[in-house]
PDB file of N, CA and C in Angstrom:
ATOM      1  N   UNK A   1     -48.954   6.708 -15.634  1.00  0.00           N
ATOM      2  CA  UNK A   1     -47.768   6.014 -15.232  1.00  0.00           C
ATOM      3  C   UNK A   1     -46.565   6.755 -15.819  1.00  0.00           C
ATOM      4  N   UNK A   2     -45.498   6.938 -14.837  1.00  0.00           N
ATOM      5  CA  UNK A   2     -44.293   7.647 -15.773  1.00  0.00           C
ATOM      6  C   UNK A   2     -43.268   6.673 -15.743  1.00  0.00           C
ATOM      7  N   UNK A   3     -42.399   6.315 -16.924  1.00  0.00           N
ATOM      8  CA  UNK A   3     -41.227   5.913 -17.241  1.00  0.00           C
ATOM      9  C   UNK A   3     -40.592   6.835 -16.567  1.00  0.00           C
ATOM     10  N   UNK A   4     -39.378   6.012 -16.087  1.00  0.00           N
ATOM     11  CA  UNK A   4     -38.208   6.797 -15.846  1.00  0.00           C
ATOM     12  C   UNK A   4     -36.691   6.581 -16.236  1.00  0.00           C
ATOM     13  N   UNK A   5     -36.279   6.550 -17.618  1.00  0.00           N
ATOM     14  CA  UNK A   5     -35.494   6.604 -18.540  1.00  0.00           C
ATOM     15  C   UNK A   5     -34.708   7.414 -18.688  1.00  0.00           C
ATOM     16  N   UNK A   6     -33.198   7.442 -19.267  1.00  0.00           N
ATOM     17  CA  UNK A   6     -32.303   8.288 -19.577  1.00  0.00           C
ATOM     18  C   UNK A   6     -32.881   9.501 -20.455  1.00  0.00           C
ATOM     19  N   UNK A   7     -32.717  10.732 -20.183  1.00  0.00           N
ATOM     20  CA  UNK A   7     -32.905  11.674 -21.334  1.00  0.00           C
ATOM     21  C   UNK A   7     -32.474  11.703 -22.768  1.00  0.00           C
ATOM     22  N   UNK A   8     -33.138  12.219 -23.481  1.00  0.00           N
ATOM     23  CA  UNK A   8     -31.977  12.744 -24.869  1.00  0.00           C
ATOM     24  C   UNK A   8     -31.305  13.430 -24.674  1.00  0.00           C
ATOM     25  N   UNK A   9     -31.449  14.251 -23.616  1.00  0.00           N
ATOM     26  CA  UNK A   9     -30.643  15.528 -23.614  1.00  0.00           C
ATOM     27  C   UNK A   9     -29.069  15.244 -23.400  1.00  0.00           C
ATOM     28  N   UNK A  10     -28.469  15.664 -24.572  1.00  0.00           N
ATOM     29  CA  UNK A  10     -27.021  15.685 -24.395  1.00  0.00           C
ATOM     30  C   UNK A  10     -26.526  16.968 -23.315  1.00  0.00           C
ATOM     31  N   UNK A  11     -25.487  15.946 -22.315  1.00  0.00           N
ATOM     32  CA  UNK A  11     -25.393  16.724 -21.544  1.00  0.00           C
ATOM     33  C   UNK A  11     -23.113  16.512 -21.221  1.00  0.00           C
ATOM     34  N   UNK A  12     -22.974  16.630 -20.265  1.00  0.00           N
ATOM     35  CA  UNK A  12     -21.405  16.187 -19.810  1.00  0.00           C
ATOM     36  C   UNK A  12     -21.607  14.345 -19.792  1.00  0.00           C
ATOM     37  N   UNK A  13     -22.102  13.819 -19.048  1.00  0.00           N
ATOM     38  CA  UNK A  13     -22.665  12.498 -19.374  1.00  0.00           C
ATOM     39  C   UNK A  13     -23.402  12.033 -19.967  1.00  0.00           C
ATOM     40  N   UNK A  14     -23.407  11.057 -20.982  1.00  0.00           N
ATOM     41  CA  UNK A  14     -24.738  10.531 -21.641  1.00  0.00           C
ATOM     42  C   UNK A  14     -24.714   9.073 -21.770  1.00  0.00           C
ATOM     43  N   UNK A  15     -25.582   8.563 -22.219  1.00  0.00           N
ATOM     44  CA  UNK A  15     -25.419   6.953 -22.436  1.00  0.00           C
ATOM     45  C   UNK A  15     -24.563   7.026 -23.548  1.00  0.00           C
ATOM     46  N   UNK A  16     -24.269   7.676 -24.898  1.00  0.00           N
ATOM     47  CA  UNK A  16     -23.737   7.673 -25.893  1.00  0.00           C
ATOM     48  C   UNK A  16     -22.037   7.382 -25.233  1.00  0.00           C
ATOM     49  N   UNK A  17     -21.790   8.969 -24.358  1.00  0.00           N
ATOM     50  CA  UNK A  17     -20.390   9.440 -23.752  1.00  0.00           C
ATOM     51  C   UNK A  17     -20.188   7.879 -23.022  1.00  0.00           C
ATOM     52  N   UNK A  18     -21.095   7.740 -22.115  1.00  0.00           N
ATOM     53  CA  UNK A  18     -20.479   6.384 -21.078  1.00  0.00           C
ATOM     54  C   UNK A  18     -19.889   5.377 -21.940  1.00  0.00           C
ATOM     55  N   UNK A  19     -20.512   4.758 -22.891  1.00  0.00           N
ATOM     56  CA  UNK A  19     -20.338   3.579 -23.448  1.00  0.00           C
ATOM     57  C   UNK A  19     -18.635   4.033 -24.418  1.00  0.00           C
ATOM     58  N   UNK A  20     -18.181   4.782 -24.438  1.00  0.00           N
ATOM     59  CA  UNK A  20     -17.036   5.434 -24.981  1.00  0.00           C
ATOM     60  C   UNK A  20     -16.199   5.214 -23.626  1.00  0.00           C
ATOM     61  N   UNK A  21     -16.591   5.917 -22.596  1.00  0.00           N
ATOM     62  CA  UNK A  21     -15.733   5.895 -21.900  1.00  0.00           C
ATOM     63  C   UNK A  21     -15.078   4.496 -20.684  1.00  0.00           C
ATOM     64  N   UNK A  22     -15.963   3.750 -20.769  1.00  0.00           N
ATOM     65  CA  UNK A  22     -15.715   2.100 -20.074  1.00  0.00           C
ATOM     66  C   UNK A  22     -15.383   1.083 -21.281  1.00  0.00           C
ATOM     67  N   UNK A  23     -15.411   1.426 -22.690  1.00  0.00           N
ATOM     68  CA  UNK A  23     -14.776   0.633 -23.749  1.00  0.00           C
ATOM     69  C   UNK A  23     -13.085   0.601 -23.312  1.00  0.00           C
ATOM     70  N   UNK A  24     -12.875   1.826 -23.255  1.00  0.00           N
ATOM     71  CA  UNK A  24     -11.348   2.051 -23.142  1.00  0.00           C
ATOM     72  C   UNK A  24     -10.603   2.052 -21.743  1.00  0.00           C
ATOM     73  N   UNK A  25      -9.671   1.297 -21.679  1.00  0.00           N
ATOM     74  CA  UNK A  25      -9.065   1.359 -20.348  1.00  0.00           C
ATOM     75  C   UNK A  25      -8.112   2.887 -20.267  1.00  0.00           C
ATOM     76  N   UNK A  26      -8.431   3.274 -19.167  1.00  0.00           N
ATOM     77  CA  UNK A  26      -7.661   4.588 -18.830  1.00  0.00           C
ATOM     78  C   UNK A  26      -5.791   4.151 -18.143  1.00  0.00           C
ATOM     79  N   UNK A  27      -4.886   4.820 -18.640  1.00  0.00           N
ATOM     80  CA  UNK A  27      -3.571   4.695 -17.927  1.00  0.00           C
ATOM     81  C   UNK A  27      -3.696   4.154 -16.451  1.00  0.00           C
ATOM     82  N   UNK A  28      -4.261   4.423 -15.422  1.00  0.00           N
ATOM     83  CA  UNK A  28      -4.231   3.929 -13.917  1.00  0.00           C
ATOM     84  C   UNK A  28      -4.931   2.697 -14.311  1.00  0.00           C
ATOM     85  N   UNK A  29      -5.644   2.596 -14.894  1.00  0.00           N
ATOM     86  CA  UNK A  29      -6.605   0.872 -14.650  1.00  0.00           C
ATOM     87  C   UNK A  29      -5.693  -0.013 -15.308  1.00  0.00           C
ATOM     88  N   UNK A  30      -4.959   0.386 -16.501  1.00  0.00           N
ATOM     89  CA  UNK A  30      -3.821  -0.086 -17.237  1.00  0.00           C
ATOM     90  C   UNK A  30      -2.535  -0.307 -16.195  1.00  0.00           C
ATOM     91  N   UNK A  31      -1.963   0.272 -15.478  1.00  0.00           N
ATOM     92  CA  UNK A  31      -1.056   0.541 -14.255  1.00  0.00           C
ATOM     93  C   UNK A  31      -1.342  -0.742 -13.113  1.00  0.00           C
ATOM     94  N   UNK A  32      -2.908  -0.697 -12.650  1.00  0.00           N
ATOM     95  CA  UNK A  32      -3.151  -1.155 -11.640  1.00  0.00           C
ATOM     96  C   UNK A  32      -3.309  -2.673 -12.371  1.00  0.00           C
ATOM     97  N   UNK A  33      -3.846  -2.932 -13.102  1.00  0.00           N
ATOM     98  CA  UNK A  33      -4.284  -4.480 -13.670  1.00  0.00           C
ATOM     99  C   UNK A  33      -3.231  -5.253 -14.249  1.00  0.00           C
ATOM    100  N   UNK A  34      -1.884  -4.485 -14.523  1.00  0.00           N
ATOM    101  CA  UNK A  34      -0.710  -5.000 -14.703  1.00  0.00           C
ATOM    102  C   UNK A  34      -0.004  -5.908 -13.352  1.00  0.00           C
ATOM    103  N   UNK A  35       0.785  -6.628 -14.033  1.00  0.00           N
ATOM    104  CA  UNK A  35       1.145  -7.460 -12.583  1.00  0.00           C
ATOM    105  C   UNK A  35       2.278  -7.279 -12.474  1.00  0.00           C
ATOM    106  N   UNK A  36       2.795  -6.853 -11.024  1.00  0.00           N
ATOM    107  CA  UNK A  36       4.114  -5.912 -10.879  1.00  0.00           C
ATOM    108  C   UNK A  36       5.098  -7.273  -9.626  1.00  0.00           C
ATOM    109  N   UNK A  37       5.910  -7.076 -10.399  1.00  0.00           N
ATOM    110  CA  UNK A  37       7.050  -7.593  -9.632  1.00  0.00           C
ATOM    111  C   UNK A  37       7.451  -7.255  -8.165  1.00  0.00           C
ATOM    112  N   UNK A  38       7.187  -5.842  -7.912  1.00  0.00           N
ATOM    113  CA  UNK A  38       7.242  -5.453  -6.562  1.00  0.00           C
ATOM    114  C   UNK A  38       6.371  -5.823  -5.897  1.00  0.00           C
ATOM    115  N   UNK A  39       4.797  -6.314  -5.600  1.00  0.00           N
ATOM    116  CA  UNK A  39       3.945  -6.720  -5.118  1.00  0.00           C
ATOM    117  C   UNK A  39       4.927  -7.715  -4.095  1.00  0.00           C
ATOM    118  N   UNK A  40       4.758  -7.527  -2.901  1.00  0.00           N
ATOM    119  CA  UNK A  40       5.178  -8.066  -1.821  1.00  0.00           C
ATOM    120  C   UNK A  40       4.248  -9.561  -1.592  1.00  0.00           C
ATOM    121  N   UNK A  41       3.940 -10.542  -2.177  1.00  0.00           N
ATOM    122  CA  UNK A  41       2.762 -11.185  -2.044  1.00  0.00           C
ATOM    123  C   UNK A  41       2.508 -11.726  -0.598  1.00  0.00           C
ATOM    124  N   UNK A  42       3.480 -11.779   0.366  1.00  0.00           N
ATOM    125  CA  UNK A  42       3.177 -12.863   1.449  1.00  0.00           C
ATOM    126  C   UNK A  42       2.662 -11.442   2.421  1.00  0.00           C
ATOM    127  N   UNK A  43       3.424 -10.561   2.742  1.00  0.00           N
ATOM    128  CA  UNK A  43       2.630  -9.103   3.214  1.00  0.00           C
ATOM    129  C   UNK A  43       1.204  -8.955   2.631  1.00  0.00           C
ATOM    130  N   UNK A  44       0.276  -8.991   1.157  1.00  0.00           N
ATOM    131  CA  UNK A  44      -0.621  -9.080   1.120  1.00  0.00           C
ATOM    132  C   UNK A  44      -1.445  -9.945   1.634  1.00  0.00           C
ATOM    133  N   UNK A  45      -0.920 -11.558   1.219  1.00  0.00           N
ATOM    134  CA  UNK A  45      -1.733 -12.237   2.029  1.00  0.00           C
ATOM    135  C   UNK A  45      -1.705 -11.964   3.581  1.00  0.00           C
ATOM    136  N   UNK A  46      -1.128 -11.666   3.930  1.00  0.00           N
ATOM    137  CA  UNK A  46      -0.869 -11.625   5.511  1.00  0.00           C
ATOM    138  C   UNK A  46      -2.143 -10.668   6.091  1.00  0.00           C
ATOM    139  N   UNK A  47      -2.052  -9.447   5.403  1.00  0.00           N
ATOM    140  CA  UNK A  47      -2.947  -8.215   5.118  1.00  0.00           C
ATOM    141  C   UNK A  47      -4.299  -8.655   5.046  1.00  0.00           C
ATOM    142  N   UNK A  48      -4.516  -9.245   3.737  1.00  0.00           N
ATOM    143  CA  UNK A  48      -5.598  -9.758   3.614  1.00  0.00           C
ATOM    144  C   UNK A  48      -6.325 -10.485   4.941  1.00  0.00           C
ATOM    145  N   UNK A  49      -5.327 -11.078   5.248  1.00  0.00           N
ATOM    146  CA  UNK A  49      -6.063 -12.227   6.168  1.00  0.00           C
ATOM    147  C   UNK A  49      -6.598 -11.479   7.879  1.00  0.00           C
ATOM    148  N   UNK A  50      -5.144 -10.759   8.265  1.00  0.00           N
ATOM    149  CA  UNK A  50      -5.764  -9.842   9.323  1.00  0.00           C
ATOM    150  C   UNK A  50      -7.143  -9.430   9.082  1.00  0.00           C
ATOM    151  N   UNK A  51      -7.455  -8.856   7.807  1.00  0.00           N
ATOM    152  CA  UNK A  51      -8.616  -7.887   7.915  1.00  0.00           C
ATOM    153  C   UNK A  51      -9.851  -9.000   7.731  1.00  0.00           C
ATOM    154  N   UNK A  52      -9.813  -9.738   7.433  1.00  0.00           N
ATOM    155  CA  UNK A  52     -10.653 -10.806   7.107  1.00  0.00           C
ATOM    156  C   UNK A  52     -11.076 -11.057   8.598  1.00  0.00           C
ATOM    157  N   UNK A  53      -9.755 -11.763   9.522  1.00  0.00           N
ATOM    158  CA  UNK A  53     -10.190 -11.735  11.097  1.00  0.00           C
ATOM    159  C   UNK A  53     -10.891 -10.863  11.532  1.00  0.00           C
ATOM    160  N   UNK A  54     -10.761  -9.682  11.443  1.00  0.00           N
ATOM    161  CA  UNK A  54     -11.034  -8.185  11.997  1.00  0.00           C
ATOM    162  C   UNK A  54      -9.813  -8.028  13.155  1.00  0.00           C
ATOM    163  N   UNK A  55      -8.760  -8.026  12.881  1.00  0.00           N
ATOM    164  CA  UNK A  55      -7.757  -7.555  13.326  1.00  0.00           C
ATOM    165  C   UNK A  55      -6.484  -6.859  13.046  1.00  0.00           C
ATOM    166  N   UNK A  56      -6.967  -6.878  11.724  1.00  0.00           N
ATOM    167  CA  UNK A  56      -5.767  -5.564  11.152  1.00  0.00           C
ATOM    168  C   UNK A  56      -5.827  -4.264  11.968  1.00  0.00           C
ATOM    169  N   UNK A  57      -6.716  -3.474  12.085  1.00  0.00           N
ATOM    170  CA  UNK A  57      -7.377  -2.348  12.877  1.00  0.00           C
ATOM    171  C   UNK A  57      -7.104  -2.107  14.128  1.00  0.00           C
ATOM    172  N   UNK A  58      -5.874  -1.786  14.716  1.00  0.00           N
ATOM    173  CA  UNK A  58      -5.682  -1.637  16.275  1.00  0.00           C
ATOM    174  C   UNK A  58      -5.689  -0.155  16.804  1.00  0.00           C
ATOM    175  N   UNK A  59      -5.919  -0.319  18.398  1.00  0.00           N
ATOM    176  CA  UNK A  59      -6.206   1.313  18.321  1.00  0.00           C
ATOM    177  C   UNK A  59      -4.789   2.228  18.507  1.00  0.00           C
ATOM    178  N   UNK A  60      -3.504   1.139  18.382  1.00  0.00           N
ATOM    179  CA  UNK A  60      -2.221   1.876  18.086  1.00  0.00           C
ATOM    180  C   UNK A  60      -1.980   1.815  16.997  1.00  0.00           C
ATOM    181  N   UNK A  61      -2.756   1.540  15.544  1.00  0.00           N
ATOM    182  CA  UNK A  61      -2.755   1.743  14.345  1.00  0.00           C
ATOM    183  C   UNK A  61      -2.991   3.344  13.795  1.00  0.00           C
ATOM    184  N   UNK A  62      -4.406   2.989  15.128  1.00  0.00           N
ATOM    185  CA  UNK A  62      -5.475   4.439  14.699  1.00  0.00           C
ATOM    186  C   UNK A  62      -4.977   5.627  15.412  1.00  0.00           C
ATOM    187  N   UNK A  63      -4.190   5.060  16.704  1.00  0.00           N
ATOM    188  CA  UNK A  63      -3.830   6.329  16.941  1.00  0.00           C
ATOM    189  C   UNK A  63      -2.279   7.011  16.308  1.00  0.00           C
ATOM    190  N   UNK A  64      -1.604   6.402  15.747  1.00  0.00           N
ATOM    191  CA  UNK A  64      -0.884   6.508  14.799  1.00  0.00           C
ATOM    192  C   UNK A  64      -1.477   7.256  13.269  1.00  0.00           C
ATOM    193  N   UNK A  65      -2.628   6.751  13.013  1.00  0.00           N
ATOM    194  CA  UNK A  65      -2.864   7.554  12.169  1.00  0.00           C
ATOM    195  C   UNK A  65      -3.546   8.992  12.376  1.00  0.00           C
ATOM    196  N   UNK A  66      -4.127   9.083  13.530  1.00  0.00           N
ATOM    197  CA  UNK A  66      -4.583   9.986  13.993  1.00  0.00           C
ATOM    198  C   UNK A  66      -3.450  11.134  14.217  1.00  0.00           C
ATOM    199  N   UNK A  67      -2.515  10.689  14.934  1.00  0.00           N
ATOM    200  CA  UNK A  67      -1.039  12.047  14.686  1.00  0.00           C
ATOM    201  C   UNK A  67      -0.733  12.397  13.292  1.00  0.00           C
ATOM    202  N   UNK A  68      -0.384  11.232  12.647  1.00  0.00           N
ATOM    203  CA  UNK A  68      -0.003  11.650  11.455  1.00  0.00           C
ATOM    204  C   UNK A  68      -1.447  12.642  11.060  1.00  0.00           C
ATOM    205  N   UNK A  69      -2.600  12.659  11.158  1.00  0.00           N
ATOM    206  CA  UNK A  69      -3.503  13.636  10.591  1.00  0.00           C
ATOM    207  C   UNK A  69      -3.243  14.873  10.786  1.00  0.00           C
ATOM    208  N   UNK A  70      -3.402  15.012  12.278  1.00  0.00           N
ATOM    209  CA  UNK A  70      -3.020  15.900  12.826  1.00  0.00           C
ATOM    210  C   UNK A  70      -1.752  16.747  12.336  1.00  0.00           C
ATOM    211  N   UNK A  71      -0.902  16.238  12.584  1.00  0.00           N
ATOM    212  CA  UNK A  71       0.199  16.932  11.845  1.00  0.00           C
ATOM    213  C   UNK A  71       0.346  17.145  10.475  1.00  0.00           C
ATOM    214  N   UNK A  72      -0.478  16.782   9.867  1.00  0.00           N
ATOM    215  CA  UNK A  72      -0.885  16.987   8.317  1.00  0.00           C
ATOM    216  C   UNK A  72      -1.832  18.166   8.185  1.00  0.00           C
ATOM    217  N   UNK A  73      -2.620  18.221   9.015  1.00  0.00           N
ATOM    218  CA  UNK A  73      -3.425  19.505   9.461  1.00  0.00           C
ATOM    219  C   UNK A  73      -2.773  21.028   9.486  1.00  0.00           C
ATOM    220  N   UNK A  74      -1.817  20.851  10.298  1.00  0.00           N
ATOM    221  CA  UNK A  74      -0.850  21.653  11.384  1.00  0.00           C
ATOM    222  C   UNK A  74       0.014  22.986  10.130  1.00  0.00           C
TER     223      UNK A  74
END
């Protein structure tokens, strides 16, 4: 029968490294989990709720985003 367990081998990741690195909040998670005054809230809910319907997604959304690709390409 084989276990299949983390190595010892210290490597770029380890169980040691991980547990270091999800203790500490990084600047963006610090940024994002802050609560910002600009947050438009009734546009989110609004947002929210389209996509919930399945109607946020139109195909003059997509094809809008589709130029903009394109020309991002270009």
């Amino acid at each position: 029968m084989y276990y299949h367990m983390p190595t010892c081998l210290e490597g770029p990741i380890s169980r040691n490294r991980l547990q270091g690195l999800f203790n500490t909040p990084t600047k963006a998670e610090t940024e994002v989990s802050a609560p910002s005054e600009d947050i438009r809230r009734d546009l989110v809910e609004r947002v929210r709720l389209e996509i919930a319907e399945g109607i946020y997604d139109t195909p003059e959304k997509w094809e809008a985003a589709l130029d903009r690709l394109a020309e991002d390409l270009e």
